[in-house]
Protein backbone atom coordinates (compact mmCIF):
# COMPACT_ATOMS: atom_id res chain seq x y z
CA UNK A 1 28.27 13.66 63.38
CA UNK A 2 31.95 15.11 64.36
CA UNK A 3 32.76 14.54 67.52
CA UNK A 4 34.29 17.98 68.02
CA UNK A 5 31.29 19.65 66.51
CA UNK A 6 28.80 17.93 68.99
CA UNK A 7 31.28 19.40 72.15
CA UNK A 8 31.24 22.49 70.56
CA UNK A 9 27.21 22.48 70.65
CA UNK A 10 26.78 21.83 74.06
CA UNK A 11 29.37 24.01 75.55
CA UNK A 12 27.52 26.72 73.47
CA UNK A 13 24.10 25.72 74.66
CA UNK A 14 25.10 25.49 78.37
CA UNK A 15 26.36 29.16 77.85
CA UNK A 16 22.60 29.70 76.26
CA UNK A 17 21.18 28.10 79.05
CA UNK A 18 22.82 30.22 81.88
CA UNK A 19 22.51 33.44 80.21
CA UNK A 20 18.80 32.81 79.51
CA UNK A 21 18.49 31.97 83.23
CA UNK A 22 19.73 35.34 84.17
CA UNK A 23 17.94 36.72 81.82
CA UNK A 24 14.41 35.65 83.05
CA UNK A 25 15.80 36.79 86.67
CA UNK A 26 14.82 40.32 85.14
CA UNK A 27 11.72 39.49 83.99
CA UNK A 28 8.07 38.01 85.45
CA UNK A 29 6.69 35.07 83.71
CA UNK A 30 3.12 35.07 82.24
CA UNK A 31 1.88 31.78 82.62
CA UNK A 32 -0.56 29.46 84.23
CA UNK A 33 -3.08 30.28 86.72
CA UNK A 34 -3.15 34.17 87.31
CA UNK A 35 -1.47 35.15 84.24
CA UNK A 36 -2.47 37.98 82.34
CA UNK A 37 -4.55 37.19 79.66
CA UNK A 38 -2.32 33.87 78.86
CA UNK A 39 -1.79 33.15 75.43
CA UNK A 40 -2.65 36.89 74.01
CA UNK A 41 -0.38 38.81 76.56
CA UNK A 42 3.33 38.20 76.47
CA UNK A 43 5.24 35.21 78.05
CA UNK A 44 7.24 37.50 79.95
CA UNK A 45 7.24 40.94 81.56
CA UNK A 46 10.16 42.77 82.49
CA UNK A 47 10.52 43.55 86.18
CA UNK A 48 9.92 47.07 87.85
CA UNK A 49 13.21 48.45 88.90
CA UNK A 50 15.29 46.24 86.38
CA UNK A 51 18.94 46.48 85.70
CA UNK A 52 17.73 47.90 82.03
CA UNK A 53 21.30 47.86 80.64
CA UNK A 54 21.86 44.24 81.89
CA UNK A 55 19.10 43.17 80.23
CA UNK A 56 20.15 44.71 77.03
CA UNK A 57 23.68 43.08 77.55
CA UNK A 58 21.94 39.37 78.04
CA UNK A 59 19.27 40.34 75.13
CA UNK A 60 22.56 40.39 72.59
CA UNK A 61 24.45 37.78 73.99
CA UNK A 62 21.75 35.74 73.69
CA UNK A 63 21.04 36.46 69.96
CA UNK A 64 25.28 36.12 69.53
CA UNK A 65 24.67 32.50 71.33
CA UNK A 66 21.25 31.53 69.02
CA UNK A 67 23.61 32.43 66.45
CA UNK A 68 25.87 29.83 67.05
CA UNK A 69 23.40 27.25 67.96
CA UNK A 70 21.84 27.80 64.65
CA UNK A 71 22.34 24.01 63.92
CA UNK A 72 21.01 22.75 67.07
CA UNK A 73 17.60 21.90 66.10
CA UNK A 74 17.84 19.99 63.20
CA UNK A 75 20.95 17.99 64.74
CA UNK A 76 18.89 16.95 67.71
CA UNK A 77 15.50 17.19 66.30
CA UNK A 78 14.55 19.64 69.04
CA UNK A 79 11.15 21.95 67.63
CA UNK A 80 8.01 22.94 68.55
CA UNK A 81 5.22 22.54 66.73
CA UNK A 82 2.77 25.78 66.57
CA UNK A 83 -0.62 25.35 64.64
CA UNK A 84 -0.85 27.70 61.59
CA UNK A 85 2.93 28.11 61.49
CA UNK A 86 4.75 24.64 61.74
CA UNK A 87 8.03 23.92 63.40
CA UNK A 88 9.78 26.50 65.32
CA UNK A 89 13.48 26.18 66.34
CA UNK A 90 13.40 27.37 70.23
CA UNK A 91 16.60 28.26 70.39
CA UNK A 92 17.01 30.76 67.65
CA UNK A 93 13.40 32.06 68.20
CA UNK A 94 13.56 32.85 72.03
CA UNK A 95 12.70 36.28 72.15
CA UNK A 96 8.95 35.67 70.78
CA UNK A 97 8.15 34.80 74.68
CA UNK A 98 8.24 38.38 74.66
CA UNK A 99 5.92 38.78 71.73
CA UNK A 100 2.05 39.41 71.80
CA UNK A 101 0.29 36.20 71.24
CA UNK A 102 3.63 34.30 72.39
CA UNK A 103 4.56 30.76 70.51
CA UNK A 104 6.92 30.02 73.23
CA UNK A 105 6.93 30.52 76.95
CA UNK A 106 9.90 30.32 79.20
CA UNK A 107 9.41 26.84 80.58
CA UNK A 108 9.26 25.49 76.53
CA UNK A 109 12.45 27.24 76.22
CA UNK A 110 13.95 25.59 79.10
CA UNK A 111 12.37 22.31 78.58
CA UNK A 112 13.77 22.38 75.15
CA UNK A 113 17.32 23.41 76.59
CA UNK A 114 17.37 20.00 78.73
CA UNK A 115 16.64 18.08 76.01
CA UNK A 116 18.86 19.20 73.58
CA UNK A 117 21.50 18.95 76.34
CA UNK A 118 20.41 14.81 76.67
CA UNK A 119 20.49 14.44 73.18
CA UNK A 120 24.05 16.15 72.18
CA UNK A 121 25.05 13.53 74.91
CA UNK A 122 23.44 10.76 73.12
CA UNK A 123 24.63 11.63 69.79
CA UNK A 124 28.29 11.78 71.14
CA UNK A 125 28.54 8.33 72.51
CA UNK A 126 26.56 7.31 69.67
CA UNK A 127 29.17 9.08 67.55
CA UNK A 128 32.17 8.08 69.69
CA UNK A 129 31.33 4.22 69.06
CA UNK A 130 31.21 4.83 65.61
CA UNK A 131 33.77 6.64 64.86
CA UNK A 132 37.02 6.00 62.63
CA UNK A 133 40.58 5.92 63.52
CA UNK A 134 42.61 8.60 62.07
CA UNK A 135 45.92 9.48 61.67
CA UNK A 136 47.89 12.38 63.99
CA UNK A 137 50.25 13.97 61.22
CA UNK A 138 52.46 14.83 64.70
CA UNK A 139 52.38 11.20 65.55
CA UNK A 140 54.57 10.72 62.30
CA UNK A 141 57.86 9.53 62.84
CA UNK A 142 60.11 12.47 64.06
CA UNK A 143 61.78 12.82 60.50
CA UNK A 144 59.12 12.67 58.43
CA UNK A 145 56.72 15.06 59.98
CA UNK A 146 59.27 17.35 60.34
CA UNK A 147 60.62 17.39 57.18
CA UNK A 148 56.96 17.83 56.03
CA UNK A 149 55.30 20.52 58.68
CA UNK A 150 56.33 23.61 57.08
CA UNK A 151 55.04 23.19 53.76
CA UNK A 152 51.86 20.84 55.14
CA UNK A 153 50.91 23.69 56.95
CA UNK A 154 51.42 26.53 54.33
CA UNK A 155 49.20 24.03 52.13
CA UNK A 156 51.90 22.59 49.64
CA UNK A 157 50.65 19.17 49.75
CA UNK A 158 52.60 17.86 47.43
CA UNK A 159 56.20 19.18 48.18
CA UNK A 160 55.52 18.23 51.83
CA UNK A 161 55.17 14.37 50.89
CA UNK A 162 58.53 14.90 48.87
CA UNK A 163 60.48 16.50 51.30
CA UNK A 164 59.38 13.72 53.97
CA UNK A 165 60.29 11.29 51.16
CA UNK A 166 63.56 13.23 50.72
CA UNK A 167 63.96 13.09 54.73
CA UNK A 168 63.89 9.00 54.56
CA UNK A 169 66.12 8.42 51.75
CA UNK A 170 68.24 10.52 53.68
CA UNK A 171 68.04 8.13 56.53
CA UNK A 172 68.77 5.36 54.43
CA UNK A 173 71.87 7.32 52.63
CA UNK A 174 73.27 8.24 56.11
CA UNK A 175 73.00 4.90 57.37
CA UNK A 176 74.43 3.24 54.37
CA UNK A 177 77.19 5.67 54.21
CA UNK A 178 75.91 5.52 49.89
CA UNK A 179 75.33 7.87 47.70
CA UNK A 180 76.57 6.70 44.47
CA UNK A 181 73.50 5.34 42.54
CA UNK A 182 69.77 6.06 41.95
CA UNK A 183 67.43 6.44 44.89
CA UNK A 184 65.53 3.28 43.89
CA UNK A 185 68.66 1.38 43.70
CA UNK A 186 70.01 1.96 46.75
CA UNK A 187 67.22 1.15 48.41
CA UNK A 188 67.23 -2.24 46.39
CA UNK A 189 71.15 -2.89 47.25
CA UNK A 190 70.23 -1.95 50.88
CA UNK A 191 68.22 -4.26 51.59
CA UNK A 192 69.14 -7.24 49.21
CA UNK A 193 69.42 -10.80 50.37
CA UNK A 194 72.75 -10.96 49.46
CA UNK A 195 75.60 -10.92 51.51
CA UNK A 196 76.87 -7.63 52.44
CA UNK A 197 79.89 -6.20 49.70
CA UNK A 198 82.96 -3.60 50.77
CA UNK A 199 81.35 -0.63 49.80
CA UNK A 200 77.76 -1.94 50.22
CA UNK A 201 75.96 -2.62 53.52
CA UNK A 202 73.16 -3.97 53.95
CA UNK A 203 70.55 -2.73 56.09
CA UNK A 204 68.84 -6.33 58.22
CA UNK A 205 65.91 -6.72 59.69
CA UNK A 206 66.60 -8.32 63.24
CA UNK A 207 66.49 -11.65 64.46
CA UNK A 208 67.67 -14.99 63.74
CA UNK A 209 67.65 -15.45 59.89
CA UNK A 210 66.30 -19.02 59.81
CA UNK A 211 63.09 -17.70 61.41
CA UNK A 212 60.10 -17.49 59.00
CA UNK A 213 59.08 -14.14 60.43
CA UNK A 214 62.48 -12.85 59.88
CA UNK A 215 62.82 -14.13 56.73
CA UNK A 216 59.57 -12.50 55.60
CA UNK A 217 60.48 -9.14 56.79
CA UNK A 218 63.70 -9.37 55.03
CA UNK A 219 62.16 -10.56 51.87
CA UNK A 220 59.44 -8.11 51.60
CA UNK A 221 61.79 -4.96 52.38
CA UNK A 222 63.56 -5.72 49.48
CA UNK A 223 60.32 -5.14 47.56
CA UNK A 224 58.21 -2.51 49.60
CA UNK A 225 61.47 0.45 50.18
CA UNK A 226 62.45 0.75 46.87
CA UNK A 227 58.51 0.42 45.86
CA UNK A 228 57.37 3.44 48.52
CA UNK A 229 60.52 4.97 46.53
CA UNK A 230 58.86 4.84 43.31
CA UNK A 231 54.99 5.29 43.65
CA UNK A 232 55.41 8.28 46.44
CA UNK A 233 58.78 10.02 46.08
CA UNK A 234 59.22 10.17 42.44
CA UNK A 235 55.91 10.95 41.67
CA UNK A 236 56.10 13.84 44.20
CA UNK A 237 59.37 15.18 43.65
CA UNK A 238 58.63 14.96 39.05
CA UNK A 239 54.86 15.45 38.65
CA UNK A 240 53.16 18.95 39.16
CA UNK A 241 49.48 17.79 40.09
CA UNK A 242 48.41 19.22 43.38
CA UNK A 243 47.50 16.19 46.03
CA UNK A 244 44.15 15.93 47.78
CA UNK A 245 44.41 15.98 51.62
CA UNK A 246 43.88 12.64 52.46
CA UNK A 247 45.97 10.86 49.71
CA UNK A 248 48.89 13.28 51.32
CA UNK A 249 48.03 11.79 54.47
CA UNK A 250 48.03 8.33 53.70
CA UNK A 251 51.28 8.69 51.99
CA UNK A 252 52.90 10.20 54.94
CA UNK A 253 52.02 7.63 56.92
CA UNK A 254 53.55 4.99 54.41
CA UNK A 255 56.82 7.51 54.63
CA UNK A 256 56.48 7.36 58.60
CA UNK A 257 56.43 2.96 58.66
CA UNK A 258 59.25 3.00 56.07
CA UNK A 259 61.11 5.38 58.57
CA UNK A 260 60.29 3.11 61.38
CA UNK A 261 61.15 -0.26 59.77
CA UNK A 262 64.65 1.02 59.02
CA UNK A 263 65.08 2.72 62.54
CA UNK A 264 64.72 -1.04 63.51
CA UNK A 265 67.07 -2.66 61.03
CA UNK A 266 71.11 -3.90 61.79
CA UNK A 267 73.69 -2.19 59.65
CA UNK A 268 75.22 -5.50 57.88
CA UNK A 269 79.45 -4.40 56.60
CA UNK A 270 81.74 -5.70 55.13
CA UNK A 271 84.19 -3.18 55.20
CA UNK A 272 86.97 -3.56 58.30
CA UNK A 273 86.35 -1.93 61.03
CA UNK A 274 82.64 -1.87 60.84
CA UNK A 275 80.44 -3.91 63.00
CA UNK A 276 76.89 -4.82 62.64
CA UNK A 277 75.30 -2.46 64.45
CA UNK A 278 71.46 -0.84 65.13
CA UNK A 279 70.17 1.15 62.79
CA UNK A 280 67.57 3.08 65.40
């Protein structure tokens, strides 16, 4: 069950709650020892000298409220049982403690109010410790998300993803000071094992390159940027199929490491005048 859902049920039902309190501040209960005819009369009389209009007010509020709570029985398994009809939902069918020949009382009501309360409360931890990871679009890096937001959020799925690949080949453009071959190449010739050429830099992971880590970053950039390149820009950017949400997502987020991997890389030249320097 979503989490947000769940919070949105019990802030509802604690509104339910405390307008059905104030409601029965109006109104006489029928019930136990003394009542009128219990059982055939109705749950509830309204009090002599009662603030009619209030009443009326709390009478629709508390229909507008059942409305929204219209869920809350079968997600906490909260009924009543009543011979010769079956299951009743409590919530939406209040206002038959009011009825001749009531199925509910106030105390049910109220009963059934604490424990749907408990059992929201349940079902959220329950759903809490279950629950997924997921990814924050606005968690992104900074340049893909907002190369992306505008067109994310006006539903173009798919020219979102290639304008946040767009953004990244940027990135590596900018920092390779290139621009004079294919997207896929330069990403290939950027981060080649080679040493760097005049004209050609080379964009390094850190660290010292006799270290195995090192040496596996290096070596699998020089297969996994042009690759992103390939299966998420160009497909993007040349075919017209619309993208479901959560592929979009997931390719973002592959957009959003590249982004970060080559924030961390060393600008390798071998031009005079330039220095290795960070690429972040």
């Amino acid at each position: 069950m979503n989490l947000e859902y769940l919070d949105y049920l019990a802030r509802r039902l604690d509104e339910y709650s405390a307008a059905f309190d104030e409601f029965m501040t109006h109104h006489v209960e029928n019930a136990g020892f003394g009542g009128m005819a219990v059982g055939l009369a109705p749950a509830a009389f309204r009090k002599e000298g009662a603030d009619v209009a209030r009443v009326a007010a709390l009478t629709d509020e508390l229909n507008r409220l059942a409305g929204t709570l219209m869920d809350l029985s079968s997600v906490t398994s909260v009924r009543i049982a009543v011979e010769g009809i079956g299951a009743v939902d409590p919530f939406v069918n209040w206002q038959r403690i009011l009825e001749p020949k009531p199925v509910l009382d106030a105390s049910v009501v109220r009963g059934c109010c604490l424990q749907a309360a408990g059992r929201l409360e349940g079902l959220r931890v329950r759903a809490e410790a279950l629950s997924s990871p997921t990814i924050e679009p606005t968690l992104l890096h900074l340049l893909v998300w907002a190369a992306a937001q505008r067109l994310w959020n006006d539903g173009h799925l798919r020219q979102a993803v290639a304008a946040a690949a767009e953004a990244v080949n940027g990135q590596m453009k900018q920092l390779t000071k290139r621009n004079d071959a294919s997207d896929t190449a330069l990403w290939q010739q950027a981060f080649a094992t080679g040493d760097a050429q005049p004209g050609k830099p080379r964009l390094r992971w850190p660290g010292n390159p006799d270290d195995q880590d090192v040496k596996t970053m290096r070596m699998g950039l020089v297969s996994f940027a042009p690759g992103v390149n390939m299966v998420i820009r160009n497909p993007a950017t040349h075919v017209a199929d619309d993208f479901v949400e959560q592929d979009a997502l997931e390719q973002l987020a592959t957009l959003s490491v590249l982004a970060k991997f080559v924030d961390a890389c060393e600008i390798e030249s071998a031009d005079p005048g330039d220095a290795t320097e960070s690429g972040g």
